[in-house]
PDB file of N, CA and C in Angstrom:
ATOM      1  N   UNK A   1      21.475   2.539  29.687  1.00  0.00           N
ATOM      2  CA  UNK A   1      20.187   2.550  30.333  1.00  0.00           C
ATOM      3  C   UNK A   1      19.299   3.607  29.669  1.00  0.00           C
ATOM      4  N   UNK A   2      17.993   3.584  29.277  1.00  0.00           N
ATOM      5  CA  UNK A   2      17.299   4.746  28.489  1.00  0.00           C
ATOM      6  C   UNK A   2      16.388   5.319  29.687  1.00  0.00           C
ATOM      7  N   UNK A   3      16.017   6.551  29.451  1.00  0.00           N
ATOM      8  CA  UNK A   3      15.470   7.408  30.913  1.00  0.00           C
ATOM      9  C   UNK A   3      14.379   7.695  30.375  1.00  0.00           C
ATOM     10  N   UNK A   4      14.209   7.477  29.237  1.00  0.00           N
ATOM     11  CA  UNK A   4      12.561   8.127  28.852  1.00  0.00           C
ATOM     12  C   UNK A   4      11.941   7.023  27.693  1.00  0.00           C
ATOM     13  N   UNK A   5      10.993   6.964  27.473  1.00  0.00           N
ATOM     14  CA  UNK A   5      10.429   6.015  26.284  1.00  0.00           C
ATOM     15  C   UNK A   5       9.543   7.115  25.603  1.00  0.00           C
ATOM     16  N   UNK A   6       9.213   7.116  24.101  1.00  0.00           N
ATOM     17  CA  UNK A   6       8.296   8.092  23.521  1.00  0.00           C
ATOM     18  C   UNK A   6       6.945   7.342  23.877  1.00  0.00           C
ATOM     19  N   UNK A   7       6.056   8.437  24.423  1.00  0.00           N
ATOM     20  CA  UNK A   7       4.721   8.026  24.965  1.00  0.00           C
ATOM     21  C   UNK A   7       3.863   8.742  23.692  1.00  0.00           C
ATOM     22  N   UNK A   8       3.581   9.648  23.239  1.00  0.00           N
ATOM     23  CA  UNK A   8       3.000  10.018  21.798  1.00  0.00           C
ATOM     24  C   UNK A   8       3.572  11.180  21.704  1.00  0.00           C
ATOM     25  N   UNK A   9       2.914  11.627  20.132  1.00  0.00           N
ATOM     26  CA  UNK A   9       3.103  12.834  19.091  1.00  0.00           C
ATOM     27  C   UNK A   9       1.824  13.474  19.665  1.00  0.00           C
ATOM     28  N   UNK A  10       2.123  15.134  20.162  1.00  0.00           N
ATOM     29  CA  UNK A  10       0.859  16.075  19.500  1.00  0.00           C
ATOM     30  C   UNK A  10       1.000  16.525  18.652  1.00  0.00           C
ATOM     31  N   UNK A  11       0.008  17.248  18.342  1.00  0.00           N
ATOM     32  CA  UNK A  11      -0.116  17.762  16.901  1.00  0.00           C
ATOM     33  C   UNK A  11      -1.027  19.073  17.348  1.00  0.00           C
ATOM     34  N   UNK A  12      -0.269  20.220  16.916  1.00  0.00           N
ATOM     35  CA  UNK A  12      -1.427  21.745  17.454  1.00  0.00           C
ATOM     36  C   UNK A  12      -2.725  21.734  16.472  1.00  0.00           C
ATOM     37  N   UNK A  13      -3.710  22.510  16.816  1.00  0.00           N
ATOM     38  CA  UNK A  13      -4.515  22.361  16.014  1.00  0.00           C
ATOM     39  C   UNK A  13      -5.942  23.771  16.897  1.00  0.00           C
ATOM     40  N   UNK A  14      -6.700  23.746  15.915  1.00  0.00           N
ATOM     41  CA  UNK A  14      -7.730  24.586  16.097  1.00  0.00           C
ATOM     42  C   UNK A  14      -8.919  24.069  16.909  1.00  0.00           C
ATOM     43  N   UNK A  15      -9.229  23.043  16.528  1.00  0.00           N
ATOM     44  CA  UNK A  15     -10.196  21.830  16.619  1.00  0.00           C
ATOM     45  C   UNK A  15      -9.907  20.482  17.009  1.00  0.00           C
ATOM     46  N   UNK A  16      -9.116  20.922  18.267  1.00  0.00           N
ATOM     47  CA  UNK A  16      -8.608  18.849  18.477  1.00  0.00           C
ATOM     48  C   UNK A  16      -9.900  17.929  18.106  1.00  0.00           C
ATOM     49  N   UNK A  17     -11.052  17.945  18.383  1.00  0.00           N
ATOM     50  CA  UNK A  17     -11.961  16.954  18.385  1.00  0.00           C
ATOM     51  C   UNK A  17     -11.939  16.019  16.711  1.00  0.00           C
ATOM     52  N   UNK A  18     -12.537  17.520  15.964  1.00  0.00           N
ATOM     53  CA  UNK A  18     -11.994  16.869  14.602  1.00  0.00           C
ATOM     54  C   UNK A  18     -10.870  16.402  13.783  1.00  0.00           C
ATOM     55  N   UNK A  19      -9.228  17.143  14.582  1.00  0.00           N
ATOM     56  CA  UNK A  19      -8.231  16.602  13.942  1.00  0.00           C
ATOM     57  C   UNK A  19      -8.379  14.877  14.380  1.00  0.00           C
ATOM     58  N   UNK A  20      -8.717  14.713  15.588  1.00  0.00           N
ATOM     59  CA  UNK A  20      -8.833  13.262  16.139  1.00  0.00           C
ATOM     60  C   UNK A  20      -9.239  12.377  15.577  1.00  0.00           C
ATOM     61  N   UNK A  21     -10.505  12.257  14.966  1.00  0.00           N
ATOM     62  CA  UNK A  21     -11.434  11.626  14.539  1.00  0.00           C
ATOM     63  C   UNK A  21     -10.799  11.341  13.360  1.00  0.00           C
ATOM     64  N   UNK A  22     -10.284  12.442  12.402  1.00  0.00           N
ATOM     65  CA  UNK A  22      -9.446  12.503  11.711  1.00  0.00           C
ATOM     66  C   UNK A  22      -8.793  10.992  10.954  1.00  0.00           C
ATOM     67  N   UNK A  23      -7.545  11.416  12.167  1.00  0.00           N
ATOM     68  CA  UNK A  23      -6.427  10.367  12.603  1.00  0.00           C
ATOM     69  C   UNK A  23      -7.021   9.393  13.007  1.00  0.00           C
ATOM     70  N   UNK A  24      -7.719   9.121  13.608  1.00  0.00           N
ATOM     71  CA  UNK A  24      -8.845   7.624  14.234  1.00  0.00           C
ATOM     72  C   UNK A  24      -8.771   6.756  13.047  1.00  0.00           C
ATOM     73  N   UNK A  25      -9.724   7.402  12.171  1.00  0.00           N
ATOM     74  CA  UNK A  25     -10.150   6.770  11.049  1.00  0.00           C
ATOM     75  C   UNK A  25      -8.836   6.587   9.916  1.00  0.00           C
ATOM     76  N   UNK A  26      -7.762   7.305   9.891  1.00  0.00           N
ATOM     77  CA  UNK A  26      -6.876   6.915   9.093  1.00  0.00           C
ATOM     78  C   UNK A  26      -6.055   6.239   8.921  1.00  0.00           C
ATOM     79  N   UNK A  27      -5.658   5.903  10.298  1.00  0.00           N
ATOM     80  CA  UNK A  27      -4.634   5.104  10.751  1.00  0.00           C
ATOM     81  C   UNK A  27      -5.342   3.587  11.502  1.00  0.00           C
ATOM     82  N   UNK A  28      -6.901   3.778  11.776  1.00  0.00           N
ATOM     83  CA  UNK A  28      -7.191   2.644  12.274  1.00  0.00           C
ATOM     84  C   UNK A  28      -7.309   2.276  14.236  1.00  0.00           C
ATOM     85  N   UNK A  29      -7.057   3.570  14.115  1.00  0.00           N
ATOM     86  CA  UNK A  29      -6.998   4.119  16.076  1.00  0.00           C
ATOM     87  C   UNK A  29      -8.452   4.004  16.176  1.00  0.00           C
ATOM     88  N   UNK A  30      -8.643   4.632  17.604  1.00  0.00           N
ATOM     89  CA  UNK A  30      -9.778   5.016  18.293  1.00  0.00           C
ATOM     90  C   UNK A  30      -9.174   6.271  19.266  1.00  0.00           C
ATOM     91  N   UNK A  31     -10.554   7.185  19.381  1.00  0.00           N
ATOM     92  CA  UNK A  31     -10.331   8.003  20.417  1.00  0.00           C
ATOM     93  C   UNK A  31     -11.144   7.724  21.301  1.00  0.00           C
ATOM     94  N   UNK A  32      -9.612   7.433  22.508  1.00  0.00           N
ATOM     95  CA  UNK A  32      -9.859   6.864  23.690  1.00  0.00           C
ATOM     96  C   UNK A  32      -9.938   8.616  24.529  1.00  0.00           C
ATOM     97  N   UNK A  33      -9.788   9.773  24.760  1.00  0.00           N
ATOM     98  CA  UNK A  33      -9.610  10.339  25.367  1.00  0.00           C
ATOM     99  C   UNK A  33     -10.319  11.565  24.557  1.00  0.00           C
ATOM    100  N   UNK A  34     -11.463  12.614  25.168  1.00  0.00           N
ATOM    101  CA  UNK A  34     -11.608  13.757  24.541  1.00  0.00           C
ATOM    102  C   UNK A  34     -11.826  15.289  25.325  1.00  0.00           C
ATOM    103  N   UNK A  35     -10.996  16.265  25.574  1.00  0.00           N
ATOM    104  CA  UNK A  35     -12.051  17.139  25.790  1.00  0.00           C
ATOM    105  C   UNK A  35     -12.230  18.148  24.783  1.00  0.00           C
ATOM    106  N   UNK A  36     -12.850  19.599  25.316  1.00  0.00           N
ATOM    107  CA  UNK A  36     -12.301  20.481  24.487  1.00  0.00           C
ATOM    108  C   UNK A  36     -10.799  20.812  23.962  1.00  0.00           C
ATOM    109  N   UNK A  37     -10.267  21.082  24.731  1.00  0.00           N
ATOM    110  CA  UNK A  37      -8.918  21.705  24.104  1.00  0.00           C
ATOM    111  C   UNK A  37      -7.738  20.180  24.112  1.00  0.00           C
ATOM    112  N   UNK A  38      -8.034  18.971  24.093  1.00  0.00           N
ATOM    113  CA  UNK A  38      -6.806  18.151  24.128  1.00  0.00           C
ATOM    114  C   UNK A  38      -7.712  16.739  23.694  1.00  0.00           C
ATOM    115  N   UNK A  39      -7.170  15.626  22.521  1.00  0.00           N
ATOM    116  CA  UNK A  39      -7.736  14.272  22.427  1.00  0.00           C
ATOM    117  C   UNK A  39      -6.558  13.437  22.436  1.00  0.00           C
ATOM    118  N   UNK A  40      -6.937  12.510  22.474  1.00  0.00           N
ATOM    119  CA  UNK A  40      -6.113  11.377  22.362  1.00  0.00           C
ATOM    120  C   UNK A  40      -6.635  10.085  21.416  1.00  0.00           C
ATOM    121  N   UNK A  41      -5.589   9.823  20.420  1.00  0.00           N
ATOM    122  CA  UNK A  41      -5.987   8.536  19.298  1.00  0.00           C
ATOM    123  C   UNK A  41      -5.104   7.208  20.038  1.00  0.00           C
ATOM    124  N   UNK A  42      -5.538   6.602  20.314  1.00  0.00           N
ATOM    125  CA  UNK A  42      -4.478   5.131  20.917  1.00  0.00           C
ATOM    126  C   UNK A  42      -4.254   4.584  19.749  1.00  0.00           C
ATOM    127  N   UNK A  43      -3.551   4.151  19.349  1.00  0.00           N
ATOM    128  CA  UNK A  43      -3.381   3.375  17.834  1.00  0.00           C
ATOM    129  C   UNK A  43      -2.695   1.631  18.311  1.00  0.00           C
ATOM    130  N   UNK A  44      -2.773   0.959  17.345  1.00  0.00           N
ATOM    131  CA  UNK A  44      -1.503  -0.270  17.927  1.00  0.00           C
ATOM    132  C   UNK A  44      -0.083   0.184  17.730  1.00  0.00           C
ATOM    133  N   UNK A  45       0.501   1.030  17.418  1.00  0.00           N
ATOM    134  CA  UNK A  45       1.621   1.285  17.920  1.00  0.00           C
ATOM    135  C   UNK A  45       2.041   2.673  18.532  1.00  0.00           C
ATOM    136  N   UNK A  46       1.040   2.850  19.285  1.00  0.00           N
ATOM    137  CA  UNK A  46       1.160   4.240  20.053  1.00  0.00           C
ATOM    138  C   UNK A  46       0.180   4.956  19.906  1.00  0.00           C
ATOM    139  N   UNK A  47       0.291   6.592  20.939  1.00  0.00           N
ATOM    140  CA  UNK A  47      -0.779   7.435  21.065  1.00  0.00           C
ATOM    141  C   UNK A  47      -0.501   8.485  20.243  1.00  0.00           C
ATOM    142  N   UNK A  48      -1.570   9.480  19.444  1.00  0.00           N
ATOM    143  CA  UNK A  48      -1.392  10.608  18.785  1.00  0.00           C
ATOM    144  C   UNK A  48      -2.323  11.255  19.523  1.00  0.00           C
ATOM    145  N   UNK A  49      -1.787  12.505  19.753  1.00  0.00           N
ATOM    146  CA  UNK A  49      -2.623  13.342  20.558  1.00  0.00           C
ATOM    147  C   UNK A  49      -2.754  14.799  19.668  1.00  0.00           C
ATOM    148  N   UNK A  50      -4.262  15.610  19.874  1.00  0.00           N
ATOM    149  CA  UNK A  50      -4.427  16.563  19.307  1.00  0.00           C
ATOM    150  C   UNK A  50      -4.827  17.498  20.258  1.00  0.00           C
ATOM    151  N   UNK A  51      -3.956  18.707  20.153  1.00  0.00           N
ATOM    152  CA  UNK A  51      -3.776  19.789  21.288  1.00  0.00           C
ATOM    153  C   UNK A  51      -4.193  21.358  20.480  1.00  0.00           C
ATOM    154  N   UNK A  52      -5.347  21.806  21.194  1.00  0.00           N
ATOM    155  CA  UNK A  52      -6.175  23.551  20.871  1.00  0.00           C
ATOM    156  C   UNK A  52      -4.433  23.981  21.345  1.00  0.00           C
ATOM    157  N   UNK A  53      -4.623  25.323  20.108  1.00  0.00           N
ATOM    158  CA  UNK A  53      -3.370  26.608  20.283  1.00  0.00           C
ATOM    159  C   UNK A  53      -4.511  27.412  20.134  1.00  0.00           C
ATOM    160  N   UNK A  54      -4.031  28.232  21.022  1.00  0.00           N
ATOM    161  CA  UNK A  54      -4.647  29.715  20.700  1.00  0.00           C
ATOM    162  C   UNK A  54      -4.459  30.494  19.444  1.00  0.00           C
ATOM    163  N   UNK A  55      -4.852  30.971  18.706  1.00  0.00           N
ATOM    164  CA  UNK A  55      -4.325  31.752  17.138  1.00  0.00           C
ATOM    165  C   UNK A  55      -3.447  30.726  16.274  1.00  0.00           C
ATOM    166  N   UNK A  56      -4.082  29.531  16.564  1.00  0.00           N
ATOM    167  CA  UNK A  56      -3.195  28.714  15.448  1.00  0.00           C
ATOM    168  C   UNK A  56      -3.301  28.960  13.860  1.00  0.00           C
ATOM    169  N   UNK A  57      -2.001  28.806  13.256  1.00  0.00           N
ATOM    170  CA  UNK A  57      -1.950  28.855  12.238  1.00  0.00           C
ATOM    171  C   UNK A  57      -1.256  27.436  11.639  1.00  0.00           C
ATOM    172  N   UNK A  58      -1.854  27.108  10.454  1.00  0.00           N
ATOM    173  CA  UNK A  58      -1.793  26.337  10.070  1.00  0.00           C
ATOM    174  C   UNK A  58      -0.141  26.285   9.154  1.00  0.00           C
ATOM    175  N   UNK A  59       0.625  24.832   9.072  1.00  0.00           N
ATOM    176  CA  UNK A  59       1.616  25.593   8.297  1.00  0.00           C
ATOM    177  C   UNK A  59       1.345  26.010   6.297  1.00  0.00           C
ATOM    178  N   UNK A  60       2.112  25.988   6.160  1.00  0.00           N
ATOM    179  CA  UNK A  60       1.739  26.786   4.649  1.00  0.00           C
ATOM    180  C   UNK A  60       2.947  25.943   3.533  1.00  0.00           C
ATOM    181  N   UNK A  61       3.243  24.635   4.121  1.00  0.00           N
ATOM    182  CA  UNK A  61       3.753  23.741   3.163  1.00  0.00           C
ATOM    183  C   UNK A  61       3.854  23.740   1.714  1.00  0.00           C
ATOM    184  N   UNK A  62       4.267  24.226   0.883  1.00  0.00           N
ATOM    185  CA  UNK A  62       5.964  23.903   0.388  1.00  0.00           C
ATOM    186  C   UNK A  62       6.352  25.170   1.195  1.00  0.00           C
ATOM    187  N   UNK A  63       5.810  26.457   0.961  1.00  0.00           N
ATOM    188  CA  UNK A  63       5.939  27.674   0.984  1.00  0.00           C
ATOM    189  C   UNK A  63       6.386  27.801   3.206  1.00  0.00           C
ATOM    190  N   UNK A  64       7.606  28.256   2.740  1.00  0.00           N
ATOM    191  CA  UNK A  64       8.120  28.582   4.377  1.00  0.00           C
ATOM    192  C   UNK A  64       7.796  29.074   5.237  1.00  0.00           C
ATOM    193  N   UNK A  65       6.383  29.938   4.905  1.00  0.00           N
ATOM    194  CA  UNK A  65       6.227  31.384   5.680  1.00  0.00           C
ATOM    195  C   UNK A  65       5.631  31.509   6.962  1.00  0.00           C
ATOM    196  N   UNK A  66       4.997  30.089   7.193  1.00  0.00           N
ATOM    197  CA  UNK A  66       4.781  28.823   8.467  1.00  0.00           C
ATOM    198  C   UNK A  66       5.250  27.451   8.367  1.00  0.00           C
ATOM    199  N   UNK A  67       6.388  27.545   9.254  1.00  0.00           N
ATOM    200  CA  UNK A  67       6.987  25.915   8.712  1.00  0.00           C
ATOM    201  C   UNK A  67       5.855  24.894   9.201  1.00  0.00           C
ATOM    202  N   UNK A  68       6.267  23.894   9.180  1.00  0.00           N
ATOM    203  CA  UNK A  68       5.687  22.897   9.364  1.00  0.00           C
ATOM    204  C   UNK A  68       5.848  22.106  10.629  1.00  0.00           C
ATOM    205  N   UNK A  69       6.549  22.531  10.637  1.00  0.00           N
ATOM    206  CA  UNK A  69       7.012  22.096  12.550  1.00  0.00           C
ATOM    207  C   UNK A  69       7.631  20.486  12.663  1.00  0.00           C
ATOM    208  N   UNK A  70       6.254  19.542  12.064  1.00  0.00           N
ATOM    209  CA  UNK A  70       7.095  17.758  11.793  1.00  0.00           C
ATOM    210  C   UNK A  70       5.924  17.387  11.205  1.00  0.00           C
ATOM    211  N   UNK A  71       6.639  16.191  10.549  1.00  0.00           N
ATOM    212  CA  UNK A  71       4.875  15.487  10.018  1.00  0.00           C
ATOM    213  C   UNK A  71       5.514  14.495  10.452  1.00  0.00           C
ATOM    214  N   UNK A  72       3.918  13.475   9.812  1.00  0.00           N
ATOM    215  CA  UNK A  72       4.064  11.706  10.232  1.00  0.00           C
ATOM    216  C   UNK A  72       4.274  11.302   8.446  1.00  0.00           C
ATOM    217  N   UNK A  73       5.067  10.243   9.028  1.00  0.00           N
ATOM    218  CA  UNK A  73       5.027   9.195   7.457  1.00  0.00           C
ATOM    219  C   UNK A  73       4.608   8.108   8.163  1.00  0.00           C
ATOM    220  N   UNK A  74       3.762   7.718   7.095  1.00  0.00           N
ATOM    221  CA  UNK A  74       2.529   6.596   7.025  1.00  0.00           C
ATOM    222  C   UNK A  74       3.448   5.619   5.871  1.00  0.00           C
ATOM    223  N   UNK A  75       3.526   4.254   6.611  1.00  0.00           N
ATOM    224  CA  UNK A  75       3.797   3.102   5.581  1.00  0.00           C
ATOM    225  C   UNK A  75       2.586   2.557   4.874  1.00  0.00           C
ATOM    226  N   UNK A  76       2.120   2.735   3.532  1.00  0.00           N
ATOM    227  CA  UNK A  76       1.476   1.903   3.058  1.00  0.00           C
ATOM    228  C   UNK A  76       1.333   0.724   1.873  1.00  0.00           C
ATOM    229  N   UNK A  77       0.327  -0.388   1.537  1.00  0.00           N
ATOM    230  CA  UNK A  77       0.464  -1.002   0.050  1.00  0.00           C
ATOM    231  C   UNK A  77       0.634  -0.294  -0.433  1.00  0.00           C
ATOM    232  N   UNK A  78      -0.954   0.440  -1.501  1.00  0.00           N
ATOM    233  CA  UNK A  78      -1.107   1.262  -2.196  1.00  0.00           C
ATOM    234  C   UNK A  78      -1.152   2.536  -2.057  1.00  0.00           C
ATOM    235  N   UNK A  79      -0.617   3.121  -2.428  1.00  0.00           N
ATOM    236  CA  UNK A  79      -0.024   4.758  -2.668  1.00  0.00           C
ATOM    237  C   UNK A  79      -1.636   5.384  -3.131  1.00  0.00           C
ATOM    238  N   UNK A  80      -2.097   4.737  -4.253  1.00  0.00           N
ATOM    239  CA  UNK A  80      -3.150   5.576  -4.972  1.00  0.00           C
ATOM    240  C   UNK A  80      -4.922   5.276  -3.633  1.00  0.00           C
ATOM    241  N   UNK A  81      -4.672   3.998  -3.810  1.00  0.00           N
ATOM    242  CA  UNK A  81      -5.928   4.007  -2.723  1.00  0.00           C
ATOM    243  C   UNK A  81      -6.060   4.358  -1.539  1.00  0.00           C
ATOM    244  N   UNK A  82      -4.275   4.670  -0.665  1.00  0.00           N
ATOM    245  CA  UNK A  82      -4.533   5.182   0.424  1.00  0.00           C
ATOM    246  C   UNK A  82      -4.785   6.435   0.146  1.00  0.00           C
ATOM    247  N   UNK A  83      -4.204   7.133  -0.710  1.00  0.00           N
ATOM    248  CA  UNK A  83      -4.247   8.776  -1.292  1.00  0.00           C
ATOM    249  C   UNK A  83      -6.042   8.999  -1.064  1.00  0.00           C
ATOM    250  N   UNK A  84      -6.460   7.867  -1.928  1.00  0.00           N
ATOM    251  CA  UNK A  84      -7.784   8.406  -2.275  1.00  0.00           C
ATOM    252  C   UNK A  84      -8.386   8.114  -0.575  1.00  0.00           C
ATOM    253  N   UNK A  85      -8.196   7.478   0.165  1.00  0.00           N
ATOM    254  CA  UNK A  85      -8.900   7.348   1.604  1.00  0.00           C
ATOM    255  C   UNK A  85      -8.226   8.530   2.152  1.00  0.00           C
ATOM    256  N   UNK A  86      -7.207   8.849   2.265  1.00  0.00           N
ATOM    257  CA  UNK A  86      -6.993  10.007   3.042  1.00  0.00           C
ATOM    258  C   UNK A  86      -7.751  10.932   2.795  1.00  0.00           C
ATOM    259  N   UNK A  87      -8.288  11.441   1.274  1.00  0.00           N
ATOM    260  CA  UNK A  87      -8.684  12.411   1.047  1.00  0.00           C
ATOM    261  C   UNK A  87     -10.144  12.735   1.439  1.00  0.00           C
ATOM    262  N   UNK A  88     -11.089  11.442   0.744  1.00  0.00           N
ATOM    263  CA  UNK A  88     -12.313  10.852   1.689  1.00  0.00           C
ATOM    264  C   UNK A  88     -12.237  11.453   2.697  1.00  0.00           C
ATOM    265  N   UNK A  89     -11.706  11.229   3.471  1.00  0.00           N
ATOM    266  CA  UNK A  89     -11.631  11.757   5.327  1.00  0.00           C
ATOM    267  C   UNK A  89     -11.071  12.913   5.191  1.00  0.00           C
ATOM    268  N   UNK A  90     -11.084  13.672   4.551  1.00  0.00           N
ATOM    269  CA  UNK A  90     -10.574  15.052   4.829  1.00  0.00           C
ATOM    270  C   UNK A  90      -9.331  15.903   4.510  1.00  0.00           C
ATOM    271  N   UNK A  91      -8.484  15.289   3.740  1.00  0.00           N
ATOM    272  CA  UNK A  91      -6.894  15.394   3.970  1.00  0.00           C
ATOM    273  C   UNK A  91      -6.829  16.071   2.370  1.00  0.00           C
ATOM    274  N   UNK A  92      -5.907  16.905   2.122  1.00  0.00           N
ATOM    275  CA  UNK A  92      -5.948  17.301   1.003  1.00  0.00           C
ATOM    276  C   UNK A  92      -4.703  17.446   0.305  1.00  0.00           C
ATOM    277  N   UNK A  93      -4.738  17.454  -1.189  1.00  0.00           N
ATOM    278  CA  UNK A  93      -3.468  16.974  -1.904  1.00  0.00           C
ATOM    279  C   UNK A  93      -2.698  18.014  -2.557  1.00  0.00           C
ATOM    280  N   UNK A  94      -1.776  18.790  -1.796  1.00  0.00           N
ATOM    281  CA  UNK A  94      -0.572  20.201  -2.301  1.00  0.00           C
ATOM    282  C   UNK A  94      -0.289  19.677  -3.729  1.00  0.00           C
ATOM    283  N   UNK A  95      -0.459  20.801  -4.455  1.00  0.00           N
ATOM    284  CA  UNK A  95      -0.040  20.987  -6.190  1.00  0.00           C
ATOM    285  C   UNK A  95       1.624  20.043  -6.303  1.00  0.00           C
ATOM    286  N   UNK A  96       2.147  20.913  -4.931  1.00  0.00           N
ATOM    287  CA  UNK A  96       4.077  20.170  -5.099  1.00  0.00           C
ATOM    288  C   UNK A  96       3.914  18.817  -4.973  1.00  0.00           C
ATOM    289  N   UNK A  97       4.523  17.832  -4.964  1.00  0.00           N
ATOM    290  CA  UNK A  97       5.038  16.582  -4.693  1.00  0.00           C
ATOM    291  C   UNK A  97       6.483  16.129  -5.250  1.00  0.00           C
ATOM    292  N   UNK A  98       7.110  16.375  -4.257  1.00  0.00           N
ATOM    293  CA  UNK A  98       8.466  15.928  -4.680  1.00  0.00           C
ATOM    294  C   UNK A  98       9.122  14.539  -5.233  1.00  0.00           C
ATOM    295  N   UNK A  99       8.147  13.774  -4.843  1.00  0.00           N
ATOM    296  CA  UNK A  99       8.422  12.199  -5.406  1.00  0.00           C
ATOM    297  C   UNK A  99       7.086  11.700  -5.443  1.00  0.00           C
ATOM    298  N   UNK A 100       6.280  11.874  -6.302  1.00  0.00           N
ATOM    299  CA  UNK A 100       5.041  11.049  -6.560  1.00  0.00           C
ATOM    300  C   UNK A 100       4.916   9.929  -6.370  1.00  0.00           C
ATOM    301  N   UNK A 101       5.702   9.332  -7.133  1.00  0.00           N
ATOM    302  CA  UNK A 101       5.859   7.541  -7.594  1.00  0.00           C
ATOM    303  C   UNK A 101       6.769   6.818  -6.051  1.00  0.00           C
ATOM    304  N   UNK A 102       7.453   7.072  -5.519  1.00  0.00           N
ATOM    305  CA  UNK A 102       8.029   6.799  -4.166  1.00  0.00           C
ATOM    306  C   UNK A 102       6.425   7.119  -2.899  1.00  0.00           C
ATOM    307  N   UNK A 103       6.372   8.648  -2.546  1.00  0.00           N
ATOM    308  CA  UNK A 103       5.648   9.117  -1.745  1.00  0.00           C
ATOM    309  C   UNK A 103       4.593  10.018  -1.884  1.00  0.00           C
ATOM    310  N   UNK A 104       3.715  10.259  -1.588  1.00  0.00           N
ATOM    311  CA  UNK A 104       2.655  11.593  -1.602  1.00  0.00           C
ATOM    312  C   UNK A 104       2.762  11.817   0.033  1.00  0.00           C
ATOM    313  N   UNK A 105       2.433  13.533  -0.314  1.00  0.00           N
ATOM    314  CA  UNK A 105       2.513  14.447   0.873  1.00  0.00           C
ATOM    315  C   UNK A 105       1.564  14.927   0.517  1.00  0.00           C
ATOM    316  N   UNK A 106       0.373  14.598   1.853  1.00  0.00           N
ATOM    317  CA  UNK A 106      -1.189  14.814   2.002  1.00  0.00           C
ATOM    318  C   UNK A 106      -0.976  16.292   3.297  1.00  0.00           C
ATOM    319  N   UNK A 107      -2.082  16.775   3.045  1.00  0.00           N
ATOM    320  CA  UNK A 107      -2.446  18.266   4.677  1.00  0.00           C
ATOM    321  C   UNK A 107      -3.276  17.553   5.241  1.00  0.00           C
ATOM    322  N   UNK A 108      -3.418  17.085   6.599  1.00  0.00           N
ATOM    323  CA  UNK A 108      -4.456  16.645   7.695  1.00  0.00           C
ATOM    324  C   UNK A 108      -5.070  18.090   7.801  1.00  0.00           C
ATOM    325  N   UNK A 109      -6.478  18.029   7.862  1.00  0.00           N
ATOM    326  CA  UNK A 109      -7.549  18.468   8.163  1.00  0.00           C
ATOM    327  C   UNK A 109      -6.760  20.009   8.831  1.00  0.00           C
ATOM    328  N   UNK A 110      -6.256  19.915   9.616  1.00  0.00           N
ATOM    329  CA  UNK A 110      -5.186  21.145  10.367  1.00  0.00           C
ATOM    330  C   UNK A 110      -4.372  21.712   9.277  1.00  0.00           C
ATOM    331  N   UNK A 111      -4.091  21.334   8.564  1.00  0.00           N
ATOM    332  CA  UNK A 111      -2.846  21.726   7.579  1.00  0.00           C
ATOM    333  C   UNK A 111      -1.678  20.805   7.829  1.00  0.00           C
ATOM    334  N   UNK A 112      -1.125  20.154   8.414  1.00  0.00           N
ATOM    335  CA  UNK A 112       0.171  19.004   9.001  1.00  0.00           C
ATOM    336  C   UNK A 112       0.429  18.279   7.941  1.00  0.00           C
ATOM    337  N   UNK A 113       1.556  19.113   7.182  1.00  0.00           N
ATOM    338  CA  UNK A 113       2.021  17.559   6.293  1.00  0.00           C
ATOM    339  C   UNK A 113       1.907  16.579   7.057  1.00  0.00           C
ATOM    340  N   UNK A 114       1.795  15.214   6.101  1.00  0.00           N
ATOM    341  CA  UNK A 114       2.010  14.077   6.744  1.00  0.00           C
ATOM    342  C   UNK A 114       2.774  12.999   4.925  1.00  0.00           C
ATOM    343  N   UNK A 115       2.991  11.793   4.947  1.00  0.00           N
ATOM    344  CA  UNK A 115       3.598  11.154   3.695  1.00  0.00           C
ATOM    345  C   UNK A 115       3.241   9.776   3.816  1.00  0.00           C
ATOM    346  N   UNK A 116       2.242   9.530   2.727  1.00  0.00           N
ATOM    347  CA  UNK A 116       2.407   7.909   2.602  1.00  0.00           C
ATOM    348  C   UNK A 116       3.413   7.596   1.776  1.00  0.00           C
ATOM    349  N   UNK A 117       3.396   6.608   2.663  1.00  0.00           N
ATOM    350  CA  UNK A 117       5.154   5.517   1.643  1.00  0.00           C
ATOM    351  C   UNK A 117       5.091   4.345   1.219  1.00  0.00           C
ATOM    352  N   UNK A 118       5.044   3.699   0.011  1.00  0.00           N
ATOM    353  CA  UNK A 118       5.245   2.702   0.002  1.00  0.00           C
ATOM    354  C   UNK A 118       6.527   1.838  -0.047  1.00  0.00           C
ATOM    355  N   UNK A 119       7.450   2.859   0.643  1.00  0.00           N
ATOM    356  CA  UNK A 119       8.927   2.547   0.716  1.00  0.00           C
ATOM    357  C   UNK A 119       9.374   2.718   2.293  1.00  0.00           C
ATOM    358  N   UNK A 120       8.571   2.891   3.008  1.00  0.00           N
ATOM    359  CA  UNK A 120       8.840   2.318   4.376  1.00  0.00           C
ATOM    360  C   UNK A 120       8.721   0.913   5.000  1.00  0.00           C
ATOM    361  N   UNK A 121       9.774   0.268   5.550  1.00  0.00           N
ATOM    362  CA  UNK A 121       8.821  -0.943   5.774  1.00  0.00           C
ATOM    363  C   UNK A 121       8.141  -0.972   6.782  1.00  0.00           C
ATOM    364  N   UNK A 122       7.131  -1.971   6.945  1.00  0.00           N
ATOM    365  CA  UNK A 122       6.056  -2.119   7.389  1.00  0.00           C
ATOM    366  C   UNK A 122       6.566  -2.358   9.319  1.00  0.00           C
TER     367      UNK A 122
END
């Protein structure tokens, strides 16, 4: 019997409004929910929510010295054109990449790794 179902991901952040909008536009959501300190993205397969920390710090990905806490992997076609839309919207591309040709590991607007794949399936 299962006792809980996953209802969404937050994600800490400085600026929920803009991490939201963010994610809206990247994934193809809408934000259904906003205030100051908390949003909500409904997506078709679930909710992402963006939650104000007080003194947030962003993590500092490859480098340990703020982990990263979790990211999202994103299934996509193209690797290069989603790269280039993520970035469009805000997302920016770390010097490291451990598997280029498999995945890229983009920073959301917050700093949040996240990974498109074109080796997830759909």
């Amino acid at each position: 019997m299962t006792t809980a179902r996953l209802a969404s991901t937050a994600l800490d952040c400085s600026d929920p409004s803009a991490l939201a909008a963010f994610w809206a536009e990247l994934v193809g959501g809408e934000v259904a929910f906003t205030s100051d300190d908390f949003c909500a993205v409904k997506t078709d397969h679930g909710w992402l929510a963006t939650v104000r920390v007080a003194d947030y710090q962003q993590p500092t990905w490859p480098d340990p010295a703020v982990p990263k806490q979790m990211h999202l992997d994103l299934a996509v076609d193209d690797l290069d054109a989603a790269q280039a839309e993520a970035v469009r919207l805000g997302a920016t591309l770390p010097g490291f990449q451990p598997a280029p040709d498999r995945w890229r590991v983009l920073l959301d607007p917050a700093g949040h790794p996240f990974c498109l794949s074109n080796q997830i399936p759909s």
